[in-house]
PDB file of N, CA and C in Angstrom:
ATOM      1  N   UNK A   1      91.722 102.727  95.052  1.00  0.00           N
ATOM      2  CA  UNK A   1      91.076 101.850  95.990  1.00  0.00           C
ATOM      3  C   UNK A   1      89.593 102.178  95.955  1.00  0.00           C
ATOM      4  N   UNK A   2      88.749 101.253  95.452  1.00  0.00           N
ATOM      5  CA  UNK A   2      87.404 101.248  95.812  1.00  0.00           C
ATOM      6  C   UNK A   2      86.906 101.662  97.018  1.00  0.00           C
ATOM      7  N   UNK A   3      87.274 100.858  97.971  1.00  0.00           N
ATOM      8  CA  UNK A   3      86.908 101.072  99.810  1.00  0.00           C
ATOM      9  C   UNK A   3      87.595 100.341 100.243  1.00  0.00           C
ATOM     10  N   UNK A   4      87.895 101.214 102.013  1.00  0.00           N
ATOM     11  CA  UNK A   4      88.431 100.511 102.826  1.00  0.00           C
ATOM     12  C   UNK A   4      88.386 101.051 104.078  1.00  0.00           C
ATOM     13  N   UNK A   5      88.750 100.057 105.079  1.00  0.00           N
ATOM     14  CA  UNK A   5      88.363 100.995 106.353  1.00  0.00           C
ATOM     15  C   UNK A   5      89.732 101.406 106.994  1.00  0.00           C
ATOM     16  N   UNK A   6      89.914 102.371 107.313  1.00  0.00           N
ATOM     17  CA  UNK A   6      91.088 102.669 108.012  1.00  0.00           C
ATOM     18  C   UNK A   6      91.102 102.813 109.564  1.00  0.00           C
ATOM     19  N   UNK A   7      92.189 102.904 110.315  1.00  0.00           N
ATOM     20  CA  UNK A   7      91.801 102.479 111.845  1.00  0.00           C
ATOM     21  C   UNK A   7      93.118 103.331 112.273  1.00  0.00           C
ATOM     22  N   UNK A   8      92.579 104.341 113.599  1.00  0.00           N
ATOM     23  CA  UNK A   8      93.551 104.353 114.106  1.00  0.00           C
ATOM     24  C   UNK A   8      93.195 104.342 116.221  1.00  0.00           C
ATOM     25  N   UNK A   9      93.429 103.663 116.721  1.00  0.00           N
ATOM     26  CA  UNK A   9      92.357 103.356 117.894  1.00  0.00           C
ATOM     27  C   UNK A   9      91.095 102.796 117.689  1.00  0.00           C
ATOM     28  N   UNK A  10      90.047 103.510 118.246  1.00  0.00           N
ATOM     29  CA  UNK A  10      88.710 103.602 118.024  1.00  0.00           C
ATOM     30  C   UNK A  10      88.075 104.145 117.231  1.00  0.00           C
ATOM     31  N   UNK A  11      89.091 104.924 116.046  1.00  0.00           N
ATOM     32  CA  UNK A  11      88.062 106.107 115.394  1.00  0.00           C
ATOM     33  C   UNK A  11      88.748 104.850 113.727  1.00  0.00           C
ATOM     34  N   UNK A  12      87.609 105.550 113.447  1.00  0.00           N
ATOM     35  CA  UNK A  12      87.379 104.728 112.213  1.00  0.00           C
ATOM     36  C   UNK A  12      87.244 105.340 110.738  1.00  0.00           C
ATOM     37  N   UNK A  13      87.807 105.543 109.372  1.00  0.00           N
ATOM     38  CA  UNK A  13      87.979 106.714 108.475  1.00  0.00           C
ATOM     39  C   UNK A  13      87.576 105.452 107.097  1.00  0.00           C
ATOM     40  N   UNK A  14      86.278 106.029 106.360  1.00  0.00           N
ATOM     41  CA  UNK A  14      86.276 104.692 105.118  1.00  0.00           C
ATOM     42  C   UNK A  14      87.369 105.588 103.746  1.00  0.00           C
ATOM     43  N   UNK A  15      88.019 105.190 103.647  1.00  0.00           N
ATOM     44  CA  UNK A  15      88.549 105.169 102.090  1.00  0.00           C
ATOM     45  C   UNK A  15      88.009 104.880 100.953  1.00  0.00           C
ATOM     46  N   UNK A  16      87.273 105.948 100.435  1.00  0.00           N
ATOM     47  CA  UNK A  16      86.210 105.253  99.050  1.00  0.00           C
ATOM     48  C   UNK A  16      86.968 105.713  97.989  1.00  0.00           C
ATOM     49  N   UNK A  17      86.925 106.034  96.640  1.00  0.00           N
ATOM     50  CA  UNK A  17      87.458 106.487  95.728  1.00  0.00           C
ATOM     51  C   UNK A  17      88.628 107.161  95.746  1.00  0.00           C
ATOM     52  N   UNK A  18      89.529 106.254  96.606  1.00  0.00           N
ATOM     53  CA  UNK A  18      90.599 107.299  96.433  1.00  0.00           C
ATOM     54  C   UNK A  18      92.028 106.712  95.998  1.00  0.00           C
ATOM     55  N   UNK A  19      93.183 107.141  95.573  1.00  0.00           N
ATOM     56  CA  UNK A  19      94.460 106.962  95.078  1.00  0.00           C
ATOM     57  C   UNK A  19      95.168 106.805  96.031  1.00  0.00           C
ATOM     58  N   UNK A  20      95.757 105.876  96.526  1.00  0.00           N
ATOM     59  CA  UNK A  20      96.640 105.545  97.862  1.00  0.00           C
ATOM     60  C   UNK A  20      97.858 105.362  97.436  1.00  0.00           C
ATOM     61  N   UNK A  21      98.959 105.671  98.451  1.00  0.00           N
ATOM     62  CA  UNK A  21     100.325 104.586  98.044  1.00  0.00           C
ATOM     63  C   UNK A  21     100.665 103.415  98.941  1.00  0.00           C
ATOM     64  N   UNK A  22     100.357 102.693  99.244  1.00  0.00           N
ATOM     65  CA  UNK A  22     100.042 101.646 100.380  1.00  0.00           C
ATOM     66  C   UNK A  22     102.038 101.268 100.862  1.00  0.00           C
ATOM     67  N   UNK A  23     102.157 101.577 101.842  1.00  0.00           N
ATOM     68  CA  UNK A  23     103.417 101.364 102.812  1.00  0.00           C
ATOM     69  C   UNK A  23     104.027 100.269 103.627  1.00  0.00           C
ATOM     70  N   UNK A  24     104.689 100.481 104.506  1.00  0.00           N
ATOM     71  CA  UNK A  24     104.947  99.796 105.228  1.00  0.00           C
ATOM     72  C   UNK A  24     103.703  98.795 106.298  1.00  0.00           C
ATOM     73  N   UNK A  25     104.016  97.297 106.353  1.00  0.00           N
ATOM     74  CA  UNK A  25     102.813  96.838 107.009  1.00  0.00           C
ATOM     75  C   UNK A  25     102.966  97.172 108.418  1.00  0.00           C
ATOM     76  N   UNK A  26     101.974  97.141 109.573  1.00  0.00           N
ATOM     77  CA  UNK A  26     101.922  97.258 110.980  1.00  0.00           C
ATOM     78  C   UNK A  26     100.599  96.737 111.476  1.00  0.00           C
ATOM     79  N   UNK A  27     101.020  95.363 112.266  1.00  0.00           N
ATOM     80  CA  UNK A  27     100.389  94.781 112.566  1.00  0.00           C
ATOM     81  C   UNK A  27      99.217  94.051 111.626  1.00  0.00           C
ATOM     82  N   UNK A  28      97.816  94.460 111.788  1.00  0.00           N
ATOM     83  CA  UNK A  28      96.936  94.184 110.869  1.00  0.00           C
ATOM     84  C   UNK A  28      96.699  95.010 109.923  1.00  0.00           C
ATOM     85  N   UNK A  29      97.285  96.098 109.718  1.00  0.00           N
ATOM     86  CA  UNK A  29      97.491  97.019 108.724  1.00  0.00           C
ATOM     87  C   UNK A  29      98.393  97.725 108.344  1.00  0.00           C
ATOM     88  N   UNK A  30      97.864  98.303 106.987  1.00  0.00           N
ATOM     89  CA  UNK A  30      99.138  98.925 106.474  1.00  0.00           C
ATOM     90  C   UNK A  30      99.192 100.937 106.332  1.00  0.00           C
ATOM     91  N   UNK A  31     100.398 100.631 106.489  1.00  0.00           N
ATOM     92  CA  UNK A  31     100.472 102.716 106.528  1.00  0.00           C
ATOM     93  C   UNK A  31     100.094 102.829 104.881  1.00  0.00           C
ATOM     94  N   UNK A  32      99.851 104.155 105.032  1.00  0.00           N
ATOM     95  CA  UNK A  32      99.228 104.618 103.818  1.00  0.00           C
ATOM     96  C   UNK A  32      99.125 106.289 103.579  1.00  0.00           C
ATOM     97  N   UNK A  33      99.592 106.737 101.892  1.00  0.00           N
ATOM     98  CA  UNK A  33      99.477 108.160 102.276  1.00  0.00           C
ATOM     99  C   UNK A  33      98.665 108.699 100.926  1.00  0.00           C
ATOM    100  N   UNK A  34      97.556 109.398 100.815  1.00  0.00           N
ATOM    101  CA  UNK A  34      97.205 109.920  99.570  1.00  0.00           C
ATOM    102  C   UNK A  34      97.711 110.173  98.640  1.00  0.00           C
ATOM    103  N   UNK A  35      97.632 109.765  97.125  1.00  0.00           N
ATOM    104  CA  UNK A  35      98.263 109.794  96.198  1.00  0.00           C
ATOM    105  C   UNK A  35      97.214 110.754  95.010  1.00  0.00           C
ATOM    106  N   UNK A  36      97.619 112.194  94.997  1.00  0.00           N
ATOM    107  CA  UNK A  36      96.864 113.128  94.667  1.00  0.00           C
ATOM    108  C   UNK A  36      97.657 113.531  92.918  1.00  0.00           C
ATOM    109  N   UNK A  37      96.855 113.673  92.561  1.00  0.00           N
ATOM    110  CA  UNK A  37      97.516 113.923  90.906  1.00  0.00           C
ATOM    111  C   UNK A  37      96.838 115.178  90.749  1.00  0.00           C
ATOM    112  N   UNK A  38      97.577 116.381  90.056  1.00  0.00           N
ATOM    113  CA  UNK A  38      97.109 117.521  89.952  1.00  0.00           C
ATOM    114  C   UNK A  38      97.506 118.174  88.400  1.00  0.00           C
ATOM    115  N   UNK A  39      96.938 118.737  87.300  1.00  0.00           N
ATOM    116  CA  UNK A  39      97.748 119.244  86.364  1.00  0.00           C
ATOM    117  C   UNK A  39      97.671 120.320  85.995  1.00  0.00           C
ATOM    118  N   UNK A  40      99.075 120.752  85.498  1.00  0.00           N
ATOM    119  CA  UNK A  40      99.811 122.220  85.402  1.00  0.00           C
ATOM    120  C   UNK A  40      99.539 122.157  83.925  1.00  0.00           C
ATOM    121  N   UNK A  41     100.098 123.381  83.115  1.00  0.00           N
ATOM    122  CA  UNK A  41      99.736 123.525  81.682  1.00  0.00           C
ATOM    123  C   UNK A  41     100.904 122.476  81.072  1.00  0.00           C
ATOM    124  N   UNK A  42     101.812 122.397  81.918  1.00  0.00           N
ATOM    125  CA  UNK A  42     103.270 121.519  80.941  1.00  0.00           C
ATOM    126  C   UNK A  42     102.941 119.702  81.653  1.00  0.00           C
ATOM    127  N   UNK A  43     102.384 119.853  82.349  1.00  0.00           N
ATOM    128  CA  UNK A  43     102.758 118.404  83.079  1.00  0.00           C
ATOM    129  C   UNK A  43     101.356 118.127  84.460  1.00  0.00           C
ATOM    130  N   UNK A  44     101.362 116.920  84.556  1.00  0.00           N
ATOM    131  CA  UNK A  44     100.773 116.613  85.545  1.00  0.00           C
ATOM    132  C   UNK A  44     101.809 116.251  87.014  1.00  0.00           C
ATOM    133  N   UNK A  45     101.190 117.177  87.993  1.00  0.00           N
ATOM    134  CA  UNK A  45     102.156 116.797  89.161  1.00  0.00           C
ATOM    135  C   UNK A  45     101.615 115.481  90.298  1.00  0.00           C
ATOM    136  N   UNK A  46     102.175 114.912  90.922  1.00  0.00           N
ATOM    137  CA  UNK A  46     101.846 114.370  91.533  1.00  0.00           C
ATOM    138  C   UNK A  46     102.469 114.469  93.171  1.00  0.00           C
ATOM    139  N   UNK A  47     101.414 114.274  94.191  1.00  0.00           N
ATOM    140  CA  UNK A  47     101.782 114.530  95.932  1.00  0.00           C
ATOM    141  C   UNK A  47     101.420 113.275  96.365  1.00  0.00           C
ATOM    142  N   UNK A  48     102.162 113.082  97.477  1.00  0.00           N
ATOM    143  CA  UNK A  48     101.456 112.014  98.199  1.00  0.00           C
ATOM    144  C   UNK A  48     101.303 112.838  99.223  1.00  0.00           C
ATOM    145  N   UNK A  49     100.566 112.914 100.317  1.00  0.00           N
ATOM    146  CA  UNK A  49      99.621 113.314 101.747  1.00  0.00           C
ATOM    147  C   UNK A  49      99.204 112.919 102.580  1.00  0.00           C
ATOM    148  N   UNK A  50      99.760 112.572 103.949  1.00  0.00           N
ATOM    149  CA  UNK A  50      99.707 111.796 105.330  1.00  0.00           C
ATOM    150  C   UNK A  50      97.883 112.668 105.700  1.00  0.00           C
ATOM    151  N   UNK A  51      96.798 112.662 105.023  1.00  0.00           N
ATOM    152  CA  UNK A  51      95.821 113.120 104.893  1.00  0.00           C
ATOM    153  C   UNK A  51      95.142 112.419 106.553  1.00  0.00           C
ATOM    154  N   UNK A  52      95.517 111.154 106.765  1.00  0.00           N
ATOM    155  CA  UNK A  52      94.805 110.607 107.724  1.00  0.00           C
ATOM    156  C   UNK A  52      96.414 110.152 108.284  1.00  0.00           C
ATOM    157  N   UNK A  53      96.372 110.773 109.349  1.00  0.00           N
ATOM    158  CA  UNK A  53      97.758 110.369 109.926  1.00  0.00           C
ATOM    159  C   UNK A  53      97.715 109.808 111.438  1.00  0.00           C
ATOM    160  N   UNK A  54      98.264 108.606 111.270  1.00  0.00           N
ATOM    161  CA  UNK A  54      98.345 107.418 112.315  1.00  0.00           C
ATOM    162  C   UNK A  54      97.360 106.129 112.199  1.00  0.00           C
ATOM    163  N   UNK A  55      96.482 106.611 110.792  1.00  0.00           N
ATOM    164  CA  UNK A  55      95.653 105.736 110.702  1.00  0.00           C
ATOM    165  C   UNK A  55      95.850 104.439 109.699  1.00  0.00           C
ATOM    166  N   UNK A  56      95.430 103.273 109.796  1.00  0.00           N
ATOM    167  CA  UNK A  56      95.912 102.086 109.307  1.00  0.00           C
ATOM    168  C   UNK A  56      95.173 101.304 108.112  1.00  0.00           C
ATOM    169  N   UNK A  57      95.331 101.181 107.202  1.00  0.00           N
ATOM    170  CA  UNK A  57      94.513 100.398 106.634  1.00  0.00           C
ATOM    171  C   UNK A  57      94.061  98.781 106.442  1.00  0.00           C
ATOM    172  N   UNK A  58      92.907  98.614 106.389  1.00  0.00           N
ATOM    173  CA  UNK A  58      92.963  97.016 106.982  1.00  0.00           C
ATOM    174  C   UNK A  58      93.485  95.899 105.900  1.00  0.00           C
ATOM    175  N   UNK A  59      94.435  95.437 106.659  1.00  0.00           N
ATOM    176  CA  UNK A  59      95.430  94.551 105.669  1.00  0.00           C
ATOM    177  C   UNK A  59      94.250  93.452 104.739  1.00  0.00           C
ATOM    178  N   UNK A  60      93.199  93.148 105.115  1.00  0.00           N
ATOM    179  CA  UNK A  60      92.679  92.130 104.418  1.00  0.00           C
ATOM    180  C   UNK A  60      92.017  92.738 103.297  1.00  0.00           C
ATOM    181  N   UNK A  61      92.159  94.644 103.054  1.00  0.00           N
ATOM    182  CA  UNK A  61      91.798  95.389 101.648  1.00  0.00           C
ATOM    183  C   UNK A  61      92.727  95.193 101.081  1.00  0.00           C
ATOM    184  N   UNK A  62      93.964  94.856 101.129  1.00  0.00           N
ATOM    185  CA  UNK A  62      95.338  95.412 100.531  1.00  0.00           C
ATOM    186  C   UNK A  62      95.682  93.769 100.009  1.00  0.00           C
ATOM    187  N   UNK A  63      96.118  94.230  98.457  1.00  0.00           N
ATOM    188  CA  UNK A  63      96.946  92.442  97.864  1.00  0.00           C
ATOM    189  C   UNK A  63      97.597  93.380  96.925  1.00  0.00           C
ATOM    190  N   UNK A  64      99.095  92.552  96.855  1.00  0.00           N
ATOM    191  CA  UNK A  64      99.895  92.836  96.351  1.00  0.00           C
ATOM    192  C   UNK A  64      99.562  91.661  94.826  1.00  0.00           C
ATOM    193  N   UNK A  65      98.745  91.784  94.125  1.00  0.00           N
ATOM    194  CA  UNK A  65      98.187  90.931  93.306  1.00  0.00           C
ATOM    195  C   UNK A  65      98.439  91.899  92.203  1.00  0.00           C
ATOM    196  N   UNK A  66      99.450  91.120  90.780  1.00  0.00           N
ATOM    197  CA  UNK A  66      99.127  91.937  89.664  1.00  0.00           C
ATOM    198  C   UNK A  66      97.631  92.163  89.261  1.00  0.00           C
ATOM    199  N   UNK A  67      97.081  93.661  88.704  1.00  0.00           N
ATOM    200  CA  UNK A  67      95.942  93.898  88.341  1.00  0.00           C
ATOM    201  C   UNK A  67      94.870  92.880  87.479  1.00  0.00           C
ATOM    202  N   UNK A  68      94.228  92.349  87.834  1.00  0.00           N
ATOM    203  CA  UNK A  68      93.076  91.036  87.475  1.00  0.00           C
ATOM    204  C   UNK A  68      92.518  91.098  85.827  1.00  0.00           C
ATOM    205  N   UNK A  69      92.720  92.550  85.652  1.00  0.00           N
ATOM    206  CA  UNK A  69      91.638  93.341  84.493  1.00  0.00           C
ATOM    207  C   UNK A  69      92.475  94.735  83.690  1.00  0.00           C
ATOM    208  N   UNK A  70      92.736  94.982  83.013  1.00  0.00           N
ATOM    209  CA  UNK A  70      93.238  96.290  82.298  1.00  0.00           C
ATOM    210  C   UNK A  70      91.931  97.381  81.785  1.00  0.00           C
ATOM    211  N   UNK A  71      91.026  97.346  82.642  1.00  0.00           N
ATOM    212  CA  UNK A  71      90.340  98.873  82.119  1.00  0.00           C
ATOM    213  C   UNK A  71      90.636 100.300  81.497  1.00  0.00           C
ATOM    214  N   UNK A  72      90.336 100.222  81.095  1.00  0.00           N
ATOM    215  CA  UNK A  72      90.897 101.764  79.977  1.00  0.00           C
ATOM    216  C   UNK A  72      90.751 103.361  80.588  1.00  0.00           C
ATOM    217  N   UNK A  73      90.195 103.093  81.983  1.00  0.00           N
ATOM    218  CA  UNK A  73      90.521 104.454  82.837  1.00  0.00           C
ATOM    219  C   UNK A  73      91.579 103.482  84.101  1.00  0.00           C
ATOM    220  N   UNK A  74      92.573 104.824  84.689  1.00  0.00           N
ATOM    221  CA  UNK A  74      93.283 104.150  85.281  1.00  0.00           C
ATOM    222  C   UNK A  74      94.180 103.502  85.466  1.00  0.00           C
ATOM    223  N   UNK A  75      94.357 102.988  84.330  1.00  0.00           N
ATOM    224  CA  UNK A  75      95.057 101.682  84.112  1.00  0.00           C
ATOM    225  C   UNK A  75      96.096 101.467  84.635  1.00  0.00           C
ATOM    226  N   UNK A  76      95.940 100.505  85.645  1.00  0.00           N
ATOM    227  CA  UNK A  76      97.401 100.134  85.865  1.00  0.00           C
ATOM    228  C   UNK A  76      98.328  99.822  86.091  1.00  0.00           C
ATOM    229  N   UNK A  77      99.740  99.507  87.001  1.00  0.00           N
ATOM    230  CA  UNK A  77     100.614  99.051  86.338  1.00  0.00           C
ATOM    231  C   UNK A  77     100.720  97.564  85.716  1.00  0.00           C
ATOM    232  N   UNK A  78     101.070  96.830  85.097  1.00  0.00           N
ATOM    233  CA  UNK A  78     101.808  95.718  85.022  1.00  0.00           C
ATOM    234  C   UNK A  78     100.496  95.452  83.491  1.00  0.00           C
ATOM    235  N   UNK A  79      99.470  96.159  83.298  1.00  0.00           N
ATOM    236  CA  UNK A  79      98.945  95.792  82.171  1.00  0.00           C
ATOM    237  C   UNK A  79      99.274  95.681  81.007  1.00  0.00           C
ATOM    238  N   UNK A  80      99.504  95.175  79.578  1.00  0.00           N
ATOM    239  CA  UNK A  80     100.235  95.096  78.497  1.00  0.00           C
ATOM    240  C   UNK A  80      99.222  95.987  77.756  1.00  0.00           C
ATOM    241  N   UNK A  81     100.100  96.670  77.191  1.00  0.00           N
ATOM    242  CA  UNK A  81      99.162  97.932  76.439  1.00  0.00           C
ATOM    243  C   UNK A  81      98.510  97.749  75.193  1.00  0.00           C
ATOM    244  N   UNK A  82      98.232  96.286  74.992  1.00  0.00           N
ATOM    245  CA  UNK A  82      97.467  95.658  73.995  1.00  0.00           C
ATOM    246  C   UNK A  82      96.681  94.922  74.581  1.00  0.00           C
ATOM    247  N   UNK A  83      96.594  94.911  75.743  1.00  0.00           N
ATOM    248  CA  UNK A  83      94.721  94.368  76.192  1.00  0.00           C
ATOM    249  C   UNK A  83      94.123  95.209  76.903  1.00  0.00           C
ATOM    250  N   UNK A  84      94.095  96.559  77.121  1.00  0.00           N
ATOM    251  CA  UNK A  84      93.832  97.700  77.908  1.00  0.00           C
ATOM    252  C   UNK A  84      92.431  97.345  76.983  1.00  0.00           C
ATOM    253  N   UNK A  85      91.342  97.517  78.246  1.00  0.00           N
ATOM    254  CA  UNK A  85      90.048  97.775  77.476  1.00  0.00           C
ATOM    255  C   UNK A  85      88.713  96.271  77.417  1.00  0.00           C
TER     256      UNK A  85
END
């Protein structure tokens, strides 16, 4: 996710560069938990992390839209691995 604002009350948290797993919707937003990638010498692990907890993300950041573009960092899902790039 590029940016986004997250909400939980009055307090307000921006989401810039970061790896989300986007959840269940509520209300005008959606739950959401950090999606952290870490690597070991055999494998890369991956966590997700209630990092901001109770806080919402604003549904009008979030589309369930296959990816527009296949860039060659990132990439991902639903891209055909012959137009990456």
């Amino acid at each position: 996710m590029t940016g986004a604002v997250a909400r939980n009350g009055d307090d307000f948290a921006l989401i810039a560069n970061t790896r989300v797993q986007v959840e269940d919707k509520v209300g005008d937003g959606y739950r959401f938990r950090e999606f952290l990638v870490t690597e070991d010498e055999d494998a890369e692990r991956i966590r997700l992390e209630d990092n901001y907890p109770g806080f919402l993300l604003d549904a009008r950041k979030v589309s369930g839209k296959p990816p527009a573009a296949c860039p060659p960092y990132g990439i991902p899902a639903g891209c055909a691995k012959g137009k990456v790039g």
